[in-house]
C-alpha atoms as a PDB file:
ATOM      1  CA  UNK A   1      50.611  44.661  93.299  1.00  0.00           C
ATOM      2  CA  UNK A   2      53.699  43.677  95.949  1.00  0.00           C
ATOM      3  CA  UNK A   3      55.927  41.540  95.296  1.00  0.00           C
ATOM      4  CA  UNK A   4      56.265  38.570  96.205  1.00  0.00           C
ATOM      5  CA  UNK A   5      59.601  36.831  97.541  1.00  0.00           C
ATOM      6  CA  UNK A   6      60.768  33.663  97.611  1.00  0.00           C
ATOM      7  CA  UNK A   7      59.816  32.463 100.898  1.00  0.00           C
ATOM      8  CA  UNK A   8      59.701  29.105 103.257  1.00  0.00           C
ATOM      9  CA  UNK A   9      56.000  29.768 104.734  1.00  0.00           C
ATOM     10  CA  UNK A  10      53.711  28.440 102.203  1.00  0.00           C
ATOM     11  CA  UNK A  11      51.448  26.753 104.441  1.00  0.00           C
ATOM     12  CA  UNK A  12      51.287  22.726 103.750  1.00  0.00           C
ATOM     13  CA  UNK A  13      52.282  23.275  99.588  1.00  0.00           C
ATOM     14  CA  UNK A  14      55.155  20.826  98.736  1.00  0.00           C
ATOM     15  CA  UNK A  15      58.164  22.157  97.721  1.00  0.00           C
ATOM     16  CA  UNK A  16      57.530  20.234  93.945  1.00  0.00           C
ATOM     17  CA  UNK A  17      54.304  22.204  93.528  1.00  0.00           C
ATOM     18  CA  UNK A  18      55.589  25.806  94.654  1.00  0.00           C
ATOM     19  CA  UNK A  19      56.472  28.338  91.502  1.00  0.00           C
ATOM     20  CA  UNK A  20      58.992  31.034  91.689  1.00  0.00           C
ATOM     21  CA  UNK A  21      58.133  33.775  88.868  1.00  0.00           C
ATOM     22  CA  UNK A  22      60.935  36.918  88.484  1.00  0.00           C
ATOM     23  CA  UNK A  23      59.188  39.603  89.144  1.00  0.00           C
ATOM     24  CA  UNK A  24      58.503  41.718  86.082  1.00  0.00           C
ATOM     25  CA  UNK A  25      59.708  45.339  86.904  1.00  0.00           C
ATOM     26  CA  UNK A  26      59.303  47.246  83.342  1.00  0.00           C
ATOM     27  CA  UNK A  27      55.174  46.066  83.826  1.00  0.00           C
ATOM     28  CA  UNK A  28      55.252  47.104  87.224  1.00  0.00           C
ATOM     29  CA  UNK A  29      57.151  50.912  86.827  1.00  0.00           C
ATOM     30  CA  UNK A  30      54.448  51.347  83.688  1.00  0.00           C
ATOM     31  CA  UNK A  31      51.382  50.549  86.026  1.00  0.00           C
ATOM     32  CA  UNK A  32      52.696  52.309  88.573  1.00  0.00           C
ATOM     33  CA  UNK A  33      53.282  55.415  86.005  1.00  0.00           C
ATOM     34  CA  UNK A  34      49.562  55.009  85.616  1.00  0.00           C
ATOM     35  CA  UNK A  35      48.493  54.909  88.730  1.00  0.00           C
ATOM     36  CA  UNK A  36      50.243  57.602  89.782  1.00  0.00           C
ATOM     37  CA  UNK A  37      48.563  59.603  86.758  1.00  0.00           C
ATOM     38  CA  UNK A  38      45.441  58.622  88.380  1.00  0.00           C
ATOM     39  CA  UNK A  39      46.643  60.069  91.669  1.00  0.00           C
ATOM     40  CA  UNK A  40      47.919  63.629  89.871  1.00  0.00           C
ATOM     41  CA  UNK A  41      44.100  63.865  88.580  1.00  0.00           C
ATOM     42  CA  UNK A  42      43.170  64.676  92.211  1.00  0.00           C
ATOM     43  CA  UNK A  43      46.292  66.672  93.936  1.00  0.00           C
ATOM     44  CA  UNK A  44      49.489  67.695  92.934  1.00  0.00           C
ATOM     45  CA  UNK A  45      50.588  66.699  96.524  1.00  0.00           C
ATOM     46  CA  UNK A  46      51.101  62.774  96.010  1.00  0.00           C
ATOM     47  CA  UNK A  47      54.154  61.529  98.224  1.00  0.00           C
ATOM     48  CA  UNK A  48      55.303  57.798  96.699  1.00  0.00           C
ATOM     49  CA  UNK A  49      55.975  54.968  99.287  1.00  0.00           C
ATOM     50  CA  UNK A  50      57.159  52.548  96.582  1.00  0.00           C
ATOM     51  CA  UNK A  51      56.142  52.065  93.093  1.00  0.00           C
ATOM     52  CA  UNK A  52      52.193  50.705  94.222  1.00  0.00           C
ATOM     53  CA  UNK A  53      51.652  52.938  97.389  1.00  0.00           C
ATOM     54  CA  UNK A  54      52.037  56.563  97.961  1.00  0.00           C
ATOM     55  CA  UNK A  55      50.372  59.487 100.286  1.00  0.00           C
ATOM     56  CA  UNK A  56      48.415  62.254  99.156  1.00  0.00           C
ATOM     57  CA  UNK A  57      47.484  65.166 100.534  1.00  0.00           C
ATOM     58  CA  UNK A  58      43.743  66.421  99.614  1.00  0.00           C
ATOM     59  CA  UNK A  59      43.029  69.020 101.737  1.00  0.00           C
ATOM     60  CA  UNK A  60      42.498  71.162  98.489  1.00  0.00           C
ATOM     61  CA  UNK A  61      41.531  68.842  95.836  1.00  0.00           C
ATOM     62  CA  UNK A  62      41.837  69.222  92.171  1.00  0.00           C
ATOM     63  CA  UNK A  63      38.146  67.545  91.083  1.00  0.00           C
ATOM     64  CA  UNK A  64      35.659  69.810  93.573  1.00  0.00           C
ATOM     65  CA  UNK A  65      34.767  66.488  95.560  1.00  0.00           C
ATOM     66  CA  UNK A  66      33.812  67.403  98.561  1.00  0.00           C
ATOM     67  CA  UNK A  67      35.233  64.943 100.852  1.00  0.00           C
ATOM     68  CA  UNK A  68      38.971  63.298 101.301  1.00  0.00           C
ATOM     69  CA  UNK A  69      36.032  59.677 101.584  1.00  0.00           C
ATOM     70  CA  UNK A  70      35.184  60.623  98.293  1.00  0.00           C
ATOM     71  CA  UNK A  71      38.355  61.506  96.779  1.00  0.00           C
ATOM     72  CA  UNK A  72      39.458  57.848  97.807  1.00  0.00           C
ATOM     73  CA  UNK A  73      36.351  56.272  96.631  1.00  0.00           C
ATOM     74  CA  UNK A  74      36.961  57.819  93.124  1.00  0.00           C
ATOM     75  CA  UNK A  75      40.685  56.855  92.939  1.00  0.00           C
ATOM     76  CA  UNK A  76      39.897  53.054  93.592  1.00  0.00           C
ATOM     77  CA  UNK A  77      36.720  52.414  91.149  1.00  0.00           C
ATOM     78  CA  UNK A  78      39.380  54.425  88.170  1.00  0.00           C
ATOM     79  CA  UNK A  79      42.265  52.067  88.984  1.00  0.00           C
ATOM     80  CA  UNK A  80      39.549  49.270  89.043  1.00  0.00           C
ATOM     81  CA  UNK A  81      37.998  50.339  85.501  1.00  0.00           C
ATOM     82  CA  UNK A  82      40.912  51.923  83.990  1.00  0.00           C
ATOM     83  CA  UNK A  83      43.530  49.472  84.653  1.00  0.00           C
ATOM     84  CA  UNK A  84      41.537  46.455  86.056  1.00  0.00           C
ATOM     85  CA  UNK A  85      43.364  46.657  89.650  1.00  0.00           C
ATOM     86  CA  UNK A  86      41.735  46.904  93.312  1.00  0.00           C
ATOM     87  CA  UNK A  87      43.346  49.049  95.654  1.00  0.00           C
ATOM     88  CA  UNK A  88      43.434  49.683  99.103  1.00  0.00           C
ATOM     89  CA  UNK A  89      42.903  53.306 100.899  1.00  0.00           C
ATOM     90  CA  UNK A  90      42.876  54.951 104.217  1.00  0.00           C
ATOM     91  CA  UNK A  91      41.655  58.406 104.998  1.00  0.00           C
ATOM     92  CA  UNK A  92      42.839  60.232 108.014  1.00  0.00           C
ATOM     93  CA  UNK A  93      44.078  63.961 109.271  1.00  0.00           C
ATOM     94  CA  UNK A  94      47.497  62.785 108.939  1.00  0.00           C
ATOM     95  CA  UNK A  95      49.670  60.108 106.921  1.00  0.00           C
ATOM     96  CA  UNK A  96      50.614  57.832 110.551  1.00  0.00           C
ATOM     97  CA  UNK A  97      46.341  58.077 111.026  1.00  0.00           C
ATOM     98  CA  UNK A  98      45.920  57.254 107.025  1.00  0.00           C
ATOM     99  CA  UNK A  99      48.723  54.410 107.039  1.00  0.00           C
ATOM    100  CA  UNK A 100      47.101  52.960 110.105  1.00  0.00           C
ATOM    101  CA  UNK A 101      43.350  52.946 107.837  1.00  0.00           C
ATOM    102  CA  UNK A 102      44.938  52.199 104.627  1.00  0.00           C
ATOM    103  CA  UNK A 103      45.458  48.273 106.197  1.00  0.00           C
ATOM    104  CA  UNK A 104      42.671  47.892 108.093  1.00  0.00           C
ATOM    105  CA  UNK A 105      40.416  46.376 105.379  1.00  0.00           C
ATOM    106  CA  UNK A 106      43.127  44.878 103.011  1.00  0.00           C
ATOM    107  CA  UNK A 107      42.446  43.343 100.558  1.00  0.00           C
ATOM    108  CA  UNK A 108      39.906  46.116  97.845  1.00  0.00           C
ATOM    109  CA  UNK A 109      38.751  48.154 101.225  1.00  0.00           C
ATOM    110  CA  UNK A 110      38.338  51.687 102.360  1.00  0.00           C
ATOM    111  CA  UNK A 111      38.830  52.539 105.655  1.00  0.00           C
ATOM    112  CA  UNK A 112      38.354  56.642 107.176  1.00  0.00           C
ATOM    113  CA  UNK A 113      39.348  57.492 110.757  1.00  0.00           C
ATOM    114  CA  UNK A 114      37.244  60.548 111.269  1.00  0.00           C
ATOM    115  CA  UNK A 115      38.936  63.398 113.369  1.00  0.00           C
ATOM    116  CA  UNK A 116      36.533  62.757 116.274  1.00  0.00           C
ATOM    117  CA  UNK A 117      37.009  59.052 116.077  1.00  0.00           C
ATOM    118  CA  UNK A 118      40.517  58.947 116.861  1.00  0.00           C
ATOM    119  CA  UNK A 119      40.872  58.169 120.606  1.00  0.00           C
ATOM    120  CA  UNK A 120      38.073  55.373 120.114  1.00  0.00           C
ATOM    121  CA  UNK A 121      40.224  53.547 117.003  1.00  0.00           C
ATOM    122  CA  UNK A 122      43.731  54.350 118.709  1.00  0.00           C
ATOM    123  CA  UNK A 123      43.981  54.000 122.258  1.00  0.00           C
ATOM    124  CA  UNK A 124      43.004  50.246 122.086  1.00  0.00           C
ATOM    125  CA  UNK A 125      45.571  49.404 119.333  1.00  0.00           C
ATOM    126  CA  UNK A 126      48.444  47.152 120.426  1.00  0.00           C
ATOM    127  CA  UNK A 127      51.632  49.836 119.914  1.00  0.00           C
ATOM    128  CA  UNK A 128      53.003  47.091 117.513  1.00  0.00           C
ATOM    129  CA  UNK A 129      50.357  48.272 114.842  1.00  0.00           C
ATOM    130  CA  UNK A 130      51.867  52.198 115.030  1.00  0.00           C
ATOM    131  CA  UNK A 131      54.001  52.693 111.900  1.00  0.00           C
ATOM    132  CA  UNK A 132      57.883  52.188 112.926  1.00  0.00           C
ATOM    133  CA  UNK A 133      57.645  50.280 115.562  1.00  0.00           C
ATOM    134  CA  UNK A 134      58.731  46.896 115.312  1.00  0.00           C
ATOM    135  CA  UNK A 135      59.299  43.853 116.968  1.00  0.00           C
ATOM    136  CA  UNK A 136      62.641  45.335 119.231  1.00  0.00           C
ATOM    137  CA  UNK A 137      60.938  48.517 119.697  1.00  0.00           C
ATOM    138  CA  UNK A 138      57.931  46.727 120.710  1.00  0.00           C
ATOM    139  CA  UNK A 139      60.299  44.649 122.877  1.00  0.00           C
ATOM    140  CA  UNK A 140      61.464  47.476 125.110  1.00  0.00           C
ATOM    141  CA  UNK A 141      57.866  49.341 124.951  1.00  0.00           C
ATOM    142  CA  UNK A 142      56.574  46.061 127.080  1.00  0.00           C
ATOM    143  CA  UNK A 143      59.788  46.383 129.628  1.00  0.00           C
ATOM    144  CA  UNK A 144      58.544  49.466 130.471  1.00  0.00           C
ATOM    145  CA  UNK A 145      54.880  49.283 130.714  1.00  0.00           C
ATOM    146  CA  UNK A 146      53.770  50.022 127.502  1.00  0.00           C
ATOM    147  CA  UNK A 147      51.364  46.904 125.380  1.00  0.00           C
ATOM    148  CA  UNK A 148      48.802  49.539 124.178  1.00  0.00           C
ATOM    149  CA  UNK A 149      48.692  53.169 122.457  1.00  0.00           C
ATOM    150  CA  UNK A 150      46.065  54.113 125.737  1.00  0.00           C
ATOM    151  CA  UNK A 151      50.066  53.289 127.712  1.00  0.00           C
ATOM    152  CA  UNK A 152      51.936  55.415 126.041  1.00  0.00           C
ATOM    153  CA  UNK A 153      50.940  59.000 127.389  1.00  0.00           C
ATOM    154  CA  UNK A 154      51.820  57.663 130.729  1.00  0.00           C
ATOM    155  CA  UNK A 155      55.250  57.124 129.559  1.00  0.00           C
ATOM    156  CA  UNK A 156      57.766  59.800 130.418  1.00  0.00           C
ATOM    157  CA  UNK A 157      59.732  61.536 127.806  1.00  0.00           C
ATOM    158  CA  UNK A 158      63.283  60.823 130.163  1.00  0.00           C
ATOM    159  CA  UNK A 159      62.083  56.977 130.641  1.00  0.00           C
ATOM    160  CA  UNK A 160      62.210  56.403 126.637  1.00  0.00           C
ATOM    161  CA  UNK A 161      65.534  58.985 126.486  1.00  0.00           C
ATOM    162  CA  UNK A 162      67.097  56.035 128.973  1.00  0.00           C
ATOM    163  CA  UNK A 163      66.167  53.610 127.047  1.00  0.00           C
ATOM    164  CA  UNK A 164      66.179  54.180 123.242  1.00  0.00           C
ATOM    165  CA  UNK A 165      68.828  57.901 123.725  1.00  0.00           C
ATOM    166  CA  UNK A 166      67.839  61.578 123.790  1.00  0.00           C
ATOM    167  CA  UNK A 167      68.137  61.598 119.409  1.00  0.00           C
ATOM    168  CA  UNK A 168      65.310  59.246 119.037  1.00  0.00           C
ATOM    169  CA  UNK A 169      63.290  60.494 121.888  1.00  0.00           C
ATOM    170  CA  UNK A 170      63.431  63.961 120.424  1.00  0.00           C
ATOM    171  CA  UNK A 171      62.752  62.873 117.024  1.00  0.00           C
ATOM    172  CA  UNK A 172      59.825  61.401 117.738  1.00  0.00           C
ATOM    173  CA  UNK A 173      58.175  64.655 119.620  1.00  0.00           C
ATOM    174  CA  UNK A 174      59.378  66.398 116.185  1.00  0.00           C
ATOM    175  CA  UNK A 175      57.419  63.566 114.413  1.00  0.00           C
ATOM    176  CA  UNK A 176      54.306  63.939 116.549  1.00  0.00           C
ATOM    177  CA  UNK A 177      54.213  67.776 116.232  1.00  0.00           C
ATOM    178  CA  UNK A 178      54.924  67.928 112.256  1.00  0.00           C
ATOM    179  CA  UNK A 179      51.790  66.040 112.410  1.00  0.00           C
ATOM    180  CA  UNK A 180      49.402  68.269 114.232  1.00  0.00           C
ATOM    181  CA  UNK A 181      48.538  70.359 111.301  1.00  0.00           C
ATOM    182  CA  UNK A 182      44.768  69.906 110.009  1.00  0.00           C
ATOM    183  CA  UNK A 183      44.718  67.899 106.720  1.00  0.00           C
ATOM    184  CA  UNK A 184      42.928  65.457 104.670  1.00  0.00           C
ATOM    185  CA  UNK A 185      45.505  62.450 103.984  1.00  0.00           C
ATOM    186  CA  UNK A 186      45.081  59.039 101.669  1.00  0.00           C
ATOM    187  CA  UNK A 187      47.213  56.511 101.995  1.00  0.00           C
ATOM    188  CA  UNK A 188      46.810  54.380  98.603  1.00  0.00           C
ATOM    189  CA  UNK A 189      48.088  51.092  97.995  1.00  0.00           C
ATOM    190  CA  UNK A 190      46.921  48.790  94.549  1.00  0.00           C
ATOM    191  CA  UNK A 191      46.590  45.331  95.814  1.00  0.00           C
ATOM    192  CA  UNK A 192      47.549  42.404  94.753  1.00  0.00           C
ATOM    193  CA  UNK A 193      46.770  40.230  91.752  1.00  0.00           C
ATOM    194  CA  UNK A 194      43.593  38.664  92.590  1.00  0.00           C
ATOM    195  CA  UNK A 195      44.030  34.905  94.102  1.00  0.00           C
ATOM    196  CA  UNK A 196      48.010  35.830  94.716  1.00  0.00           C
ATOM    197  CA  UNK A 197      49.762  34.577  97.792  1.00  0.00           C
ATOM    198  CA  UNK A 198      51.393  37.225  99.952  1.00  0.00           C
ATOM    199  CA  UNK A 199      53.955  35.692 102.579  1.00  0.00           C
ATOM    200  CA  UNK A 200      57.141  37.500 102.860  1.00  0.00           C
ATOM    201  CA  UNK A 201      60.458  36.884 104.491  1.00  0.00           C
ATOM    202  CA  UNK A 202      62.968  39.177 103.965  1.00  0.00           C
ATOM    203  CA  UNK A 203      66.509  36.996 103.866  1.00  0.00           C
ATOM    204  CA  UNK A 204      70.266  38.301 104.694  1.00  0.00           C
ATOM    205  CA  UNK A 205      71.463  36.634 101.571  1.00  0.00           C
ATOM    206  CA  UNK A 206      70.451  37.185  97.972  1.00  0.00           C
ATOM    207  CA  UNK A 207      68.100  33.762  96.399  1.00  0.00           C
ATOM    208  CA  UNK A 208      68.694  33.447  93.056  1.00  0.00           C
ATOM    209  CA  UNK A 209      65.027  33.175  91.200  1.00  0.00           C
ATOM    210  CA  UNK A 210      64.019  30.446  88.862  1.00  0.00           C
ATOM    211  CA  UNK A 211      66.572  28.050  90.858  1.00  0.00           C
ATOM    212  CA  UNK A 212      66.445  24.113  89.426  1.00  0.00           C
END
């Protein structure tokens, strides 16, 4: 359930056959009220993203399933039979690990990055794929070396103060250690409608919906 914006990458669809709907926000804050009731079933600890995605933290669960797999499992068959919605989850030891599984089988998919599985899915991962990096980021990664997540040990700490400043060097160390503590993380997302197009392009300039 994303929303959609008015974009100019529709594929071959004429401009005559393309329909711009305002999005409906009082539906969207009421499922996402339900969802996140669904959520609350299973841990107290749910951290929202935006009003269709949030993080949750199961190390402890509130049900007695045994397994953060399981917990996830659960959560998408009751948003599929209690409000007719797929959704999307990831399971991993932390929320950068769970983000990373929660689109890796997009659309109605479940993806788990066991703990001992983590070298094998990361290393090989293009560093564009790591959550907040983007394409300038990426940009200056690739000056110095750096394509793949297997690149970036070899990358010293004063190289990427040079080049992106002490402040973001640091924080990211303070990132990377607030994530070392063992936990069970979900990252759950309820898809879209099914058969809805998903293409977005985020403008500098407000488009008017419905326009004639």
């Amino acid at each position: 359930m994303r929303f959609l914006r008015a974009n100019d990458h529709l594929g071959d669809r004429s401009k005559s056959s393309r329909i711009f709907a305002p999005p409906d926000f009082t539906r969207y804050r009421a499922v996402s009220r339900l969802t996140r009731d669904i959520f609350k079933r299973h841990t107290d600890l749910v951290e929202p993203l935006s009003l269709d995605e949030a993080y949750l933290d199961v190390t402890e669960n509130k049900t007695g399933l045994p397994t953060a797999t399981r917990v996830a499992s659960t959560i998408r068959e009751q948003i599929r039979q209690e409000l007719n919605l797929t959704a999307s989850a990831g399971v991993a030891a932390n929320k950068v690990f769970a983000r990373l599984a929660s689109n890796w089988r997009k659309p109605d998919g479940l993806f788990v990055i066991q703990p001992e599985e983590v070298d094998s899915f990361l290393l090989p991962l293009l560093v564009g794929r790591l959550t907040g990096v983007g394409n300038v980021t990426g940009e200056r990664l690739e000056k110095l070396g750096v394509t793949t997540v297997r690149e970036l040990p070899d990358l010293h700490l004063e190289a990427l103060e040079n080049d992106r400043g002490e402040r973001g060097a640091h924080g990211a160390e303070r990132r990377r250690l607030r994530e070392s503590s063992p936990s069970a993380r979900i990252r759950c997302s309820v898809d879209h409608y099914e058969g809805g197009l998903n293409n977005e392009h985020l403008y500098s300039y407000d488009i008017p919906w419905m326009r004639g």
